[in-house]
Protein backbone atom coordinates (compact mmCIF):
# COMPACT_ATOMS: atom_id res chain seq x y z
CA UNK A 1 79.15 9.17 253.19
CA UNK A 2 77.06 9.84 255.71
CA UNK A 3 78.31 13.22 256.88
CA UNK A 4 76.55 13.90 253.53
CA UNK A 5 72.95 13.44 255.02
CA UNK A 6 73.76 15.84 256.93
CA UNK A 7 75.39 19.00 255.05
CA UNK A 8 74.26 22.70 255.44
CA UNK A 9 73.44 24.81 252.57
CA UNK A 10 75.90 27.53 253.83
CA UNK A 11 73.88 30.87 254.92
CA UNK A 12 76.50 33.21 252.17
CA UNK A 13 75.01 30.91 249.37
CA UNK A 14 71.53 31.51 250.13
CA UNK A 15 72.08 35.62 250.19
CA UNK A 16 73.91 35.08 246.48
CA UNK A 17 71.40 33.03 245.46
CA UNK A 18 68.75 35.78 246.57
CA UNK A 19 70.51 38.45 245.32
CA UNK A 20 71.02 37.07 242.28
CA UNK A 21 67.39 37.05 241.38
CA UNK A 22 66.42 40.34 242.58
CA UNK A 23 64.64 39.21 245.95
CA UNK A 24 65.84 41.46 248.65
CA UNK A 25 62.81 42.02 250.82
CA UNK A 26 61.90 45.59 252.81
CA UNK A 27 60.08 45.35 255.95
CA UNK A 28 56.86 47.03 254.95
CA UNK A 29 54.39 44.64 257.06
CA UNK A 30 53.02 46.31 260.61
CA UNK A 31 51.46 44.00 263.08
CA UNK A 32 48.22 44.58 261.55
CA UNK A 33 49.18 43.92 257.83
CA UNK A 34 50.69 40.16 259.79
CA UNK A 35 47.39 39.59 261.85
CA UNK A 36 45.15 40.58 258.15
CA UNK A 37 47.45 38.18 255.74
CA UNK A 38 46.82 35.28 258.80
CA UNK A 39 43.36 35.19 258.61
CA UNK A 40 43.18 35.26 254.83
CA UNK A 41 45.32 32.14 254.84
CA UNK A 42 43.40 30.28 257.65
CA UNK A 43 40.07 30.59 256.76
CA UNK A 44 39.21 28.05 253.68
CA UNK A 45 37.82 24.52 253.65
CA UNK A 46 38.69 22.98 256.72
CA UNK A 47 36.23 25.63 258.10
CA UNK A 48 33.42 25.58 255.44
CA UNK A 49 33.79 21.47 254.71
CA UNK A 50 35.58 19.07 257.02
CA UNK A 51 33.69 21.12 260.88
CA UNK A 52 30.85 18.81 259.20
CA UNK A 53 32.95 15.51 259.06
CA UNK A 54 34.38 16.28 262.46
CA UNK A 55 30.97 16.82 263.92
CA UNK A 56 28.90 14.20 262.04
CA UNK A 57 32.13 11.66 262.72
CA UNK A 58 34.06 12.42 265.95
CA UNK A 59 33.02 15.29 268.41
CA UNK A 60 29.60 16.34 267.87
CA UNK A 61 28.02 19.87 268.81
CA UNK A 62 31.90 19.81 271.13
CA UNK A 63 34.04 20.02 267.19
CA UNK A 64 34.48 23.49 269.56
CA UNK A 65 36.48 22.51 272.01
CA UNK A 66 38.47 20.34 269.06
CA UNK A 67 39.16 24.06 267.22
CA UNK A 68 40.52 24.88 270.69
CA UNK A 69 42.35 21.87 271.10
CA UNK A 70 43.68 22.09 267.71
CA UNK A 71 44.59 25.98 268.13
CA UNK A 72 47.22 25.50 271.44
CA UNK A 73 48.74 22.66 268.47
CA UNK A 74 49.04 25.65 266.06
CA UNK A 75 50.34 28.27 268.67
CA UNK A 76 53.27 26.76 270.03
CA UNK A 77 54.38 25.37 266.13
CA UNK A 78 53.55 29.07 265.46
CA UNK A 79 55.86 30.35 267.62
CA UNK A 80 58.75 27.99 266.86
CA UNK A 81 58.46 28.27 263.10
CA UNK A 82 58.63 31.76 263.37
CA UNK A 83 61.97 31.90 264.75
CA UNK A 84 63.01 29.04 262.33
CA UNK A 85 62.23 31.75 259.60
CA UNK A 86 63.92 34.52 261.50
CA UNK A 87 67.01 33.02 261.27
CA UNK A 88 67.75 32.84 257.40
CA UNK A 89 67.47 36.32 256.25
CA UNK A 90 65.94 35.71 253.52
CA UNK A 91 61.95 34.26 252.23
CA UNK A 92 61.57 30.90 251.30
CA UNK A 93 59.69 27.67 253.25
CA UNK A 94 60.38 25.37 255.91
CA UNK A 95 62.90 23.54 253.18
CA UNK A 96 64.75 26.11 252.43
CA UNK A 97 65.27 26.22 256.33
CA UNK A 98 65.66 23.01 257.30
CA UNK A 99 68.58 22.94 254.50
CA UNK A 100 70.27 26.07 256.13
CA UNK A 101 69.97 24.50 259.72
CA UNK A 102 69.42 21.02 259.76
CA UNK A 103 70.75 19.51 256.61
CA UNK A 104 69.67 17.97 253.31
CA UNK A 105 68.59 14.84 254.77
CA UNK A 106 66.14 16.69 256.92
CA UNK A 107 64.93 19.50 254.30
CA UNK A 108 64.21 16.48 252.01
CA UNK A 109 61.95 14.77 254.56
CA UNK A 110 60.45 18.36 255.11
CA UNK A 111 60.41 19.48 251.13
CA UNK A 112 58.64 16.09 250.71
CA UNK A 113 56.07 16.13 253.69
CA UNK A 114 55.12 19.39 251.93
CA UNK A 115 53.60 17.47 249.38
CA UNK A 116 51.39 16.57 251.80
CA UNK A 117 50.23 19.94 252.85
CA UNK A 118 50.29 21.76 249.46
CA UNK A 119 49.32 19.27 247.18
CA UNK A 120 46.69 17.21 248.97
CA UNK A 121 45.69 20.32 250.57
CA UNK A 122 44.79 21.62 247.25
CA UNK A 123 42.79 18.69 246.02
CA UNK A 124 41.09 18.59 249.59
CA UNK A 125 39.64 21.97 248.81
CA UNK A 126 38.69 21.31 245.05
CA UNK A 127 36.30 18.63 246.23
CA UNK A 128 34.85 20.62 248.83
CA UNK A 129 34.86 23.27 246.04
CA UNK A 130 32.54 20.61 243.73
CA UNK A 131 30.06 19.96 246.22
CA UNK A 132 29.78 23.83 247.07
CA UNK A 133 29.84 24.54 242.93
CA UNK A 134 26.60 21.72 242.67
CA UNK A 135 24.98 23.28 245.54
CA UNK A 136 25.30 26.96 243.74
CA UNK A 137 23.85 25.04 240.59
CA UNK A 138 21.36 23.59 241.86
CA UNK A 139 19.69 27.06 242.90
CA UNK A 140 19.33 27.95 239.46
CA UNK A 141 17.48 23.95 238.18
CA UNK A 142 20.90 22.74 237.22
CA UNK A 143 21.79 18.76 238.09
CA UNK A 144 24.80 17.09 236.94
CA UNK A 145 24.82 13.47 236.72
CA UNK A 146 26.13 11.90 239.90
CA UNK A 147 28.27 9.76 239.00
CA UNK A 148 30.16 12.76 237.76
CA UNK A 149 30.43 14.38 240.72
CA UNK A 150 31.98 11.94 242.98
CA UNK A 151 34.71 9.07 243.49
CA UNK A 152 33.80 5.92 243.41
CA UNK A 153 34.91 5.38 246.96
CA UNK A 154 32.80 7.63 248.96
CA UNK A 155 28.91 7.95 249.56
CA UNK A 156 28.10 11.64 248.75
CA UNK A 157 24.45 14.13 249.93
CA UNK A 158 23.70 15.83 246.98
CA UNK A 159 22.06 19.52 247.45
CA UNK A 160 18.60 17.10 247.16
CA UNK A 161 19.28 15.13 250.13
CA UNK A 162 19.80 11.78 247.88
CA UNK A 163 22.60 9.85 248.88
CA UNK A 164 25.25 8.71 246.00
CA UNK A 165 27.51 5.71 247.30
CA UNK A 166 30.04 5.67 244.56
CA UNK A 167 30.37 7.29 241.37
CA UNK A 168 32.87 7.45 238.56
CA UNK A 169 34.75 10.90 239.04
CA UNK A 170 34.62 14.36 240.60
CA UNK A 171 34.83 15.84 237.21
CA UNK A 172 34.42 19.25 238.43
CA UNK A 173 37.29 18.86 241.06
CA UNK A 174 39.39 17.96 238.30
CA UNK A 175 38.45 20.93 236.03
CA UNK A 176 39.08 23.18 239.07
CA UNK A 177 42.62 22.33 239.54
CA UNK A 178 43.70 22.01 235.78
CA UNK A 179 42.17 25.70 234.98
CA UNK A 180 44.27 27.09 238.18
CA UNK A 181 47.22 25.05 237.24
CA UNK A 182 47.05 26.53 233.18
CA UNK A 183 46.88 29.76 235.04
CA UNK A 184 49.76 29.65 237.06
CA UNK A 185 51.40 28.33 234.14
CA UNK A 186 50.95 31.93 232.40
CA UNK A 187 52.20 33.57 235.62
CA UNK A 188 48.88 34.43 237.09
CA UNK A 189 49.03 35.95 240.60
CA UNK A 190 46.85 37.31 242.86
CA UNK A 191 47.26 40.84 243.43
CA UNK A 192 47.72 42.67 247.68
CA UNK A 193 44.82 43.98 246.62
CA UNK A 194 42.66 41.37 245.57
CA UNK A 195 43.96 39.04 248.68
CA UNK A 196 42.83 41.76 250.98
CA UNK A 197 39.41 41.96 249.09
CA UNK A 198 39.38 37.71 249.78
CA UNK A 199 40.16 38.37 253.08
CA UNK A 200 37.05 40.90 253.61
CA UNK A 201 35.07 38.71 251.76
CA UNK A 202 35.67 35.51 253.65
CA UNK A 203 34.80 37.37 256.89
CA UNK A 204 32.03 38.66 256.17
CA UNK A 205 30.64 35.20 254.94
CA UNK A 206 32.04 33.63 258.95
CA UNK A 207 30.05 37.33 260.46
CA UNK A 208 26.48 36.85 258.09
CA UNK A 209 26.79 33.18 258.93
CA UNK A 210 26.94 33.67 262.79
CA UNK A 211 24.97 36.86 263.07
CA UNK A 212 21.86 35.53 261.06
CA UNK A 213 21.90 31.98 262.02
CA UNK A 214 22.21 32.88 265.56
CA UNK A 215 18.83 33.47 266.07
CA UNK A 216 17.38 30.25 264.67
CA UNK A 217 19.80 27.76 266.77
CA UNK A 218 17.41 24.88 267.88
CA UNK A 219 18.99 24.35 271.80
CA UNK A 220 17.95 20.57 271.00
CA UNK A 221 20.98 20.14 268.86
CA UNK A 222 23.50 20.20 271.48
CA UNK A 223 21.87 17.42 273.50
CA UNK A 224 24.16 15.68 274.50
CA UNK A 225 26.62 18.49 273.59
CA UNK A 226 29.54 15.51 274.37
CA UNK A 227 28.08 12.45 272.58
CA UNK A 228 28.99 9.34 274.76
CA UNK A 229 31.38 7.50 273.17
CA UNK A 230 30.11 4.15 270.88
CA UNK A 231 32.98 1.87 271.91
CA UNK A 232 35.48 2.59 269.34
CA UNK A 233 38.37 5.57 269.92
CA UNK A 234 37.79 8.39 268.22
CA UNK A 235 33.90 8.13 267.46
CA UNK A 236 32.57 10.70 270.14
CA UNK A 237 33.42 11.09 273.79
CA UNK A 238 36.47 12.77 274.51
CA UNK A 239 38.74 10.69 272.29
CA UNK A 240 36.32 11.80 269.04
CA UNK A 241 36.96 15.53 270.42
CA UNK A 242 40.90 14.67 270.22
CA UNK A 243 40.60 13.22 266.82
CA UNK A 244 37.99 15.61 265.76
CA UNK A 245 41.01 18.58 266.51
CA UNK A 246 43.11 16.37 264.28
CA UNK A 247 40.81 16.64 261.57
CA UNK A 248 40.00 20.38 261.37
CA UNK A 249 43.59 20.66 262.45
CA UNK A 250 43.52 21.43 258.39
CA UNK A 251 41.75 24.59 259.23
CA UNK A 252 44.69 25.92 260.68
CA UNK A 253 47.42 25.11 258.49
CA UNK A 254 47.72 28.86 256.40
CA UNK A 255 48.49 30.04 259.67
CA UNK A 256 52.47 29.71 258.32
CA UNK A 257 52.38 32.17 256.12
CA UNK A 258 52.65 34.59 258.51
CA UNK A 259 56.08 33.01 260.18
CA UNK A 260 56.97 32.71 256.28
CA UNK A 261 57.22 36.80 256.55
CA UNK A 262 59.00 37.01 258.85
CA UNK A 263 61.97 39.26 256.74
CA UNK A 264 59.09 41.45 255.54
CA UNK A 265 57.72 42.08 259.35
CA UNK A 266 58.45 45.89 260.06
CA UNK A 267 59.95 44.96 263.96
CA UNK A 268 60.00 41.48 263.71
CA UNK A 269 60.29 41.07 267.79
CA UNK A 270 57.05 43.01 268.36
CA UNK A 271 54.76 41.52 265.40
CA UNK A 272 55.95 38.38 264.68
CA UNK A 273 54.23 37.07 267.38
CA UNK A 274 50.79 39.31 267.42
CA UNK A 275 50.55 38.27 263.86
CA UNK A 276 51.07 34.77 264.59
CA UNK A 277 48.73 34.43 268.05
CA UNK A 278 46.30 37.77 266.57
CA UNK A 279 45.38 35.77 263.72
CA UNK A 280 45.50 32.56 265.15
CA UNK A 281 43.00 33.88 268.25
CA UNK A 282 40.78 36.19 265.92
CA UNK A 283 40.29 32.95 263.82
CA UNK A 284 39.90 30.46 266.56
CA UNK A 285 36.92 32.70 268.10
CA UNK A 286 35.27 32.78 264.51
CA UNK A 287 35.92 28.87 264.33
CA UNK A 288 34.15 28.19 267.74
CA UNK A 289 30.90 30.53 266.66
CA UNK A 290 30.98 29.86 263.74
CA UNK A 291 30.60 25.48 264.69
CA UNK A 292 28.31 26.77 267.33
CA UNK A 293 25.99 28.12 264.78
CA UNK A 294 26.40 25.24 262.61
CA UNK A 295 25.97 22.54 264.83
CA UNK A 296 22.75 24.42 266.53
CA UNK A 297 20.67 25.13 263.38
CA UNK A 298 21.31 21.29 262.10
CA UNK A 299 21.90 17.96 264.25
CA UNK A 300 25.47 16.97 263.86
CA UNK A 301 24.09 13.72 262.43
CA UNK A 302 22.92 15.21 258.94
CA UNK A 303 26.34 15.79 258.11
CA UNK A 304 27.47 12.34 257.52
CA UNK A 305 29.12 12.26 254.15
CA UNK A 306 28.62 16.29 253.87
CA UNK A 307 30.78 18.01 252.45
CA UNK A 308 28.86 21.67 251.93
CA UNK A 309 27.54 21.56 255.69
CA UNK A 310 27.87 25.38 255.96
CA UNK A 311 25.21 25.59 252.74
CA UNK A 312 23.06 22.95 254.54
CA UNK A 313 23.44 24.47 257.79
CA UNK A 314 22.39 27.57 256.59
CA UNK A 315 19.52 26.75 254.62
CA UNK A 316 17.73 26.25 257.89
CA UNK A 317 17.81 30.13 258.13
CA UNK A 318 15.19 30.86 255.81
CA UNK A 319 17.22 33.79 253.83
CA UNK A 320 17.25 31.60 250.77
CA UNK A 321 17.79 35.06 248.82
CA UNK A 322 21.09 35.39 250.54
CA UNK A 323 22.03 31.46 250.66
CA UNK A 324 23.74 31.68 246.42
CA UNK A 325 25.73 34.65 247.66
CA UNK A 326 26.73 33.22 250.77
CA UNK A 327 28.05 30.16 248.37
CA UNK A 328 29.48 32.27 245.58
CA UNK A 329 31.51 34.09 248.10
CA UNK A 330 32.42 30.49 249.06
CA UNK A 331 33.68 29.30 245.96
CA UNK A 332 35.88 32.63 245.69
CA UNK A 333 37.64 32.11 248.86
CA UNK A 334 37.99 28.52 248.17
CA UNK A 335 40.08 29.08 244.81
CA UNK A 336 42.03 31.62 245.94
CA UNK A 337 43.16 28.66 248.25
CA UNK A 338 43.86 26.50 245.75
CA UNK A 339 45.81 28.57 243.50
CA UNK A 340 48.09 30.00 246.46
CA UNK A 341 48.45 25.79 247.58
CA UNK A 342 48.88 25.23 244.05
CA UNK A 343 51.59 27.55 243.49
CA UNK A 344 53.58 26.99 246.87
CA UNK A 345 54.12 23.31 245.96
CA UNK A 346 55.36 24.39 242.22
CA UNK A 347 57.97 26.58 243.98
CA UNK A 348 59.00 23.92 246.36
CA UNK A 349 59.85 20.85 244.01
CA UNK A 350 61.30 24.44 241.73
CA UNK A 351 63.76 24.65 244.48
CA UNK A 352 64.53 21.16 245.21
CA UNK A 353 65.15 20.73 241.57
CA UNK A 354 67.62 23.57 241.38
CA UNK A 355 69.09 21.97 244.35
CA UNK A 356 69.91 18.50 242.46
CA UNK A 357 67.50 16.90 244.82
CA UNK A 358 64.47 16.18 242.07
CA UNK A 359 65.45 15.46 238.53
CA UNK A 360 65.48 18.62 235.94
CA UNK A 361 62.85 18.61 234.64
CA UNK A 362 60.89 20.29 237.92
CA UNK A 363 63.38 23.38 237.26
CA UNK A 364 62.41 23.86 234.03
CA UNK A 365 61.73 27.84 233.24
CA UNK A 366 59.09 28.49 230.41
CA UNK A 367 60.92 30.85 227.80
CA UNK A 368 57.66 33.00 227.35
CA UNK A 369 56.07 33.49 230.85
CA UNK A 370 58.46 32.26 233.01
CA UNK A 371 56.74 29.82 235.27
CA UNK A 372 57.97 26.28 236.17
CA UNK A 373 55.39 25.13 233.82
CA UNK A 374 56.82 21.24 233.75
CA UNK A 375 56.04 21.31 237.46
CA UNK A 376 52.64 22.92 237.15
CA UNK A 377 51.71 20.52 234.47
CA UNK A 378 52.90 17.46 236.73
CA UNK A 379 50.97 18.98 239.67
CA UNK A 380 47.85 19.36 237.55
CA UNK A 381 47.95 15.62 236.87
CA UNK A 382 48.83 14.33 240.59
CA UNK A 383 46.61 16.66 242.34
CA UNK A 384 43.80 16.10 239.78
CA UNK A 385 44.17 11.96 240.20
CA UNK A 386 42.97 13.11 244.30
CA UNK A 387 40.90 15.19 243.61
CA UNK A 388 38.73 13.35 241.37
CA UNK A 389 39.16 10.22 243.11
CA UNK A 390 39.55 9.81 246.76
CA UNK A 391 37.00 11.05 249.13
CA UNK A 392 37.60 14.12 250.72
CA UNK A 393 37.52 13.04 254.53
CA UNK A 394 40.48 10.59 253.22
CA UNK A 395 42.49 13.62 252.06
CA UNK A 396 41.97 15.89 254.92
CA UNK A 397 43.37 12.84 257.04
CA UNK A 398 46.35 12.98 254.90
CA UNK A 399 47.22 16.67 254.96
CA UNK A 400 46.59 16.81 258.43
CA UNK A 401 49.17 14.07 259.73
CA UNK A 402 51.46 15.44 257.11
CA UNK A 403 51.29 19.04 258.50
CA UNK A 404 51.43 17.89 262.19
CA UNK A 405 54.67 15.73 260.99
CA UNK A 406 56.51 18.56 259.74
CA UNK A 407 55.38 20.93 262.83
CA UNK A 408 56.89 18.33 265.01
CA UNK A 409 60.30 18.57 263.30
CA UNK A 410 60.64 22.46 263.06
CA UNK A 411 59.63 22.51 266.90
CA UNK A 412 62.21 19.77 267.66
CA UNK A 413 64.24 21.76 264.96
CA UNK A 414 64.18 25.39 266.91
CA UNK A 415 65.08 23.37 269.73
CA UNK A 416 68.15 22.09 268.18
CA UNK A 417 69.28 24.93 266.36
CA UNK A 418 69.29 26.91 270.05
CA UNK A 419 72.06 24.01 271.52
CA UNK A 420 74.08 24.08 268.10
CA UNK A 421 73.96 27.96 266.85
CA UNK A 422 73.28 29.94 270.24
CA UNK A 423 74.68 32.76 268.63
CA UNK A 424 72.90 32.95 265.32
CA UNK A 425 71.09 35.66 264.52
CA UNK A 426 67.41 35.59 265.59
CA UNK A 427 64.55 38.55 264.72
CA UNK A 428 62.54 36.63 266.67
CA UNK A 429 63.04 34.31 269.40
CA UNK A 430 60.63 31.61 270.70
CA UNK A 431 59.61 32.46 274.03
CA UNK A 432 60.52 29.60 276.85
CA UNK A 433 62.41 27.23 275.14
CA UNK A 434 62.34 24.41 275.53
CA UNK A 435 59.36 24.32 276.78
CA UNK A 436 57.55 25.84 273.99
CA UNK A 437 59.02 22.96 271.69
CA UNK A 438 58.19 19.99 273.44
CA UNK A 439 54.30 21.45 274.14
CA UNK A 440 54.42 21.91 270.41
CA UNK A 441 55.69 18.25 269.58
CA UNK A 442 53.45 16.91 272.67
CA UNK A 443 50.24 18.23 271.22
CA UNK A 444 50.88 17.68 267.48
CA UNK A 445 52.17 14.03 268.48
CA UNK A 446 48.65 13.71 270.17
CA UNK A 447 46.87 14.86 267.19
CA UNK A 448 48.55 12.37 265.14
CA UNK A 449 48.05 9.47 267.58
CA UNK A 450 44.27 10.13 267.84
CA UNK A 451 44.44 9.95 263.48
CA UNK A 452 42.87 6.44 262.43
CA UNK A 453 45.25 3.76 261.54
CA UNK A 454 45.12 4.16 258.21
CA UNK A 455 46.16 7.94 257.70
CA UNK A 456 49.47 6.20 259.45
CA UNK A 457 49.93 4.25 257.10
CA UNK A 458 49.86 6.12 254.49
CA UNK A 459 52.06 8.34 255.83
CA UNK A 460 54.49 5.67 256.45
CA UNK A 461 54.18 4.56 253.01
CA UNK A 462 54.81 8.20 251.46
CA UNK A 463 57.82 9.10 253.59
CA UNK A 464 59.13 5.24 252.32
CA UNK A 465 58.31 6.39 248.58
CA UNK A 466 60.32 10.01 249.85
CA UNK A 467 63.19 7.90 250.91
CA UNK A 468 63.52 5.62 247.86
CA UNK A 469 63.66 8.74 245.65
CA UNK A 470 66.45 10.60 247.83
CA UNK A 471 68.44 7.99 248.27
CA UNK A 472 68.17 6.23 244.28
CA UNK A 473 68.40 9.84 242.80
CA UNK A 474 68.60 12.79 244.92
CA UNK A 475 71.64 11.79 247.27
CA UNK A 476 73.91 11.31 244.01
CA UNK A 477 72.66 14.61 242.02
CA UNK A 478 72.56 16.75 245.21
CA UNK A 479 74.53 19.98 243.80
CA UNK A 480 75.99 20.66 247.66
CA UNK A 481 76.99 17.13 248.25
CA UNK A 482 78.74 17.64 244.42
CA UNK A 483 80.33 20.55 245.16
CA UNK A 484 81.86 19.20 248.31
CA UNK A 485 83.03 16.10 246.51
């Protein structure tokens, strides 16, 4: 019995299975097309929301040198998930991997950690995406009641400067994610062409941001540019930089979907890994200026409890006629975010439905438009219960210990696959193994160590909950573990 943790979804199955439905992929992506769909992916909230928390909380004016920090994390995961792609020829996510190389016991832990990233990732943004819809209200006399706009666990700066501590429910955050989630429900998609528009967009918010607030950076701010540290790890000094790299370590989690296309990549030797390090460099110098600006034209202490600091930061500019673009162009990028998070997770538990793993019902195909509308509906509901409730330095905790988790086991995972299946077919190979790996695994595991207590915790408690459900339902109605019965 427990051979069966560990069977292989055999590599011949996968190609039917792909074939079947029509998905052969052409390598049409240049280096360039890698390095553009990278930045799109990376820059979201963890930029535009939580650089606040992590200066206001952890690192002060130095959340800089945490991007950095956090950056080396992403590069040598980077590099290892992109050969962990490479070597099933077909597109699909790190479960769909792990289930070809590792087993089912791993993919589940992976396919369930994904939660993590996807899901809470999602709400993350929609309540970053509330306080950044209030501020665009505001400009125009328009005041919700608080106690609308925020959970009844967190204290909240409204666009005023009052201070909420508690309300009833981030209604808007809610609405967000149930209109995206009825969309994707009727098969809505974003097109190459409006992603690439996004992608324009988004930069050119990071450029006007840097280039005009440049100027007006008060050289007060950074003193002292490493706050001394109060006592306590992770509040300032160089274990709040360490923990503040943990936080925006959100920031850098699209970085995947490049190593995700990897059977799409035109000479997957060559631009797997400019995509990978172009975008991840291009991004990382935008992340630095871009908290260099930020933390110059405001004290990191006003952003306690911020969650719009790049609208607050920026108002300190004076171009108030430019300050509602600057925030519509926000809100854009933002739900393109959420809908892409949104519809990665519905194609995960799709998968691990089809694969026995997660009862039926997530595998259920609507007869008009097609969409795994039983999972989107589900998803609306869990993501929404986050979003509306729990305060969005609590959720960016979560999806950032939950990405770092799963980056751990697909460098450990590359690593393994290299003693086991030498000879499997690579289009791209990790540079330096193992060394690579363990950096990979050494920094993420530091990152998570430097993670309060609590974000443990909870990630103890969700990989229990995983557990319980794999081994009460989806161990007996695995289709593989059937089949080889």
């Amino acid at each position: 019995m427990a051979n069966q943790l560990w069977i292989k979804k055999p590599l011949d199955k996968l190609m039917a299975e792909s074939s079947d439905e029509g998905n052969q992929l052409k390598r049409t992506l240049s280096a360039t097309s890698l390095v553009a769909l990278g930045i799109g992916a990376i820059i979201g909230a963890g930029l535009f929301s939580l650089t606040g928390i992590a200066a206001a909380e952890h690192a002060g004016p130095a959340v800089t040198i945490s991007f950095v920090l956090a950056a080396f994390g992403c590069a040598f995961a980077g590099l290892c998930y992109a050969e962990f792609a490479s070597m099933i020829p077909i597109a699909g996510s790190a479960y769909t991997y792990s289930y070809a190389t590792m087993g089912e016991f791993v993919a589940w832990i992976i396919g369930w950690d994904l939660v993590l990233e996807y899901a809470l990732g999602a709400a993350t943004v929609a309540v970053s995406w509330s306080r950044y819809l209030l501020e665009f209200l505001s400009g125009f006399g328009i005041h919700l009641p608080v106690e609308l706009v925020c959970s009844p666990f967190e204290v909240v700066k409204l666009s005023d400067g009052t201070v909420v501590e508690g309300g009833l429910i981030n209604l808007p955050a809610i609405l967000i994610v149930g209109l995206l989630s009825l969309l994707l429900i009727r098969g809505t998609q974003g097109s190459a062409l409006m992603n690439n528009v996004l992608v324009i967009v988004k930069i050119l918010v990071v450029l006007v941001f840097i280039a005009l607030g440049w100027s007006h950076i008060d050289p007060v701010n950074y003193t002292p540019y490493i706050p001394e540290n109060t006592g306590s790890y992770g509040h300032f000094g160089w274990s709040g930089i360490a923990r503040g790299a943990a936080v925006v370590f959100f920031a850098f989690i699209g970085f995947d979907a490049v190593s995700t296309a990897a059977q799409e990549a035109k000479n997957p030797q060559r631009d797997m890994p400019i995509g990978i390090l172009g975008s991840l460099i291009i991004c990382t110098i935008l992340y630095v200026l871009f908290a260099h600006v930020m933390t110059g034209l405001v004290n990191y202490t006003e952003f306690v409890n911020d969650a719009k600091p790049a609208a607050t930061a920026f108002a300190k500019t004076g171009y108030d006629f430019l300050q509602t673009g600057l925030i519509l162009a926000i809100l854009a990028g933002y739900t393109s975010v959420m809908l892409v998070m949104l519809l990665g997770q519905s194609r995960v538990f799709y998968t691990m439905s089809k694969d026995g793993l997660l009862p039926p019902f997530f595998s259920v195909i609507h007869k008009k438009y097609h969409t795994p509308w039983k999972t989107n509906l589900f998803f609306l509901v869990f993501v929404s219960l986050f979003a509306g409730f729990v305060p969005v330095s609590d959720l960016g905790h979560m999806v950032s210990i939950g990405t770092l988790f799963a980056f751990c086991l697909v460098c450990a995972g590359v690593w393994l696959m290299r003693i086991r299946m030498p000879h499997l077919h690579r289009a791209f190979k990790t540079p330096l193994v193992p060394f690579v790996p363990i950096m990979g695994i050494g920094i993420c595991v530091y990152l998570m160590s430097s993670l309060p207590l609590e974000s443990w915790y909870r990630l103890a408690l969700w990989l229990a909950l995983g557990l319980a459900i794999y081994f009460l339902y989806g161990k007996k109605h695995s289709k593989l573990n059937q089949e080889d019965n």
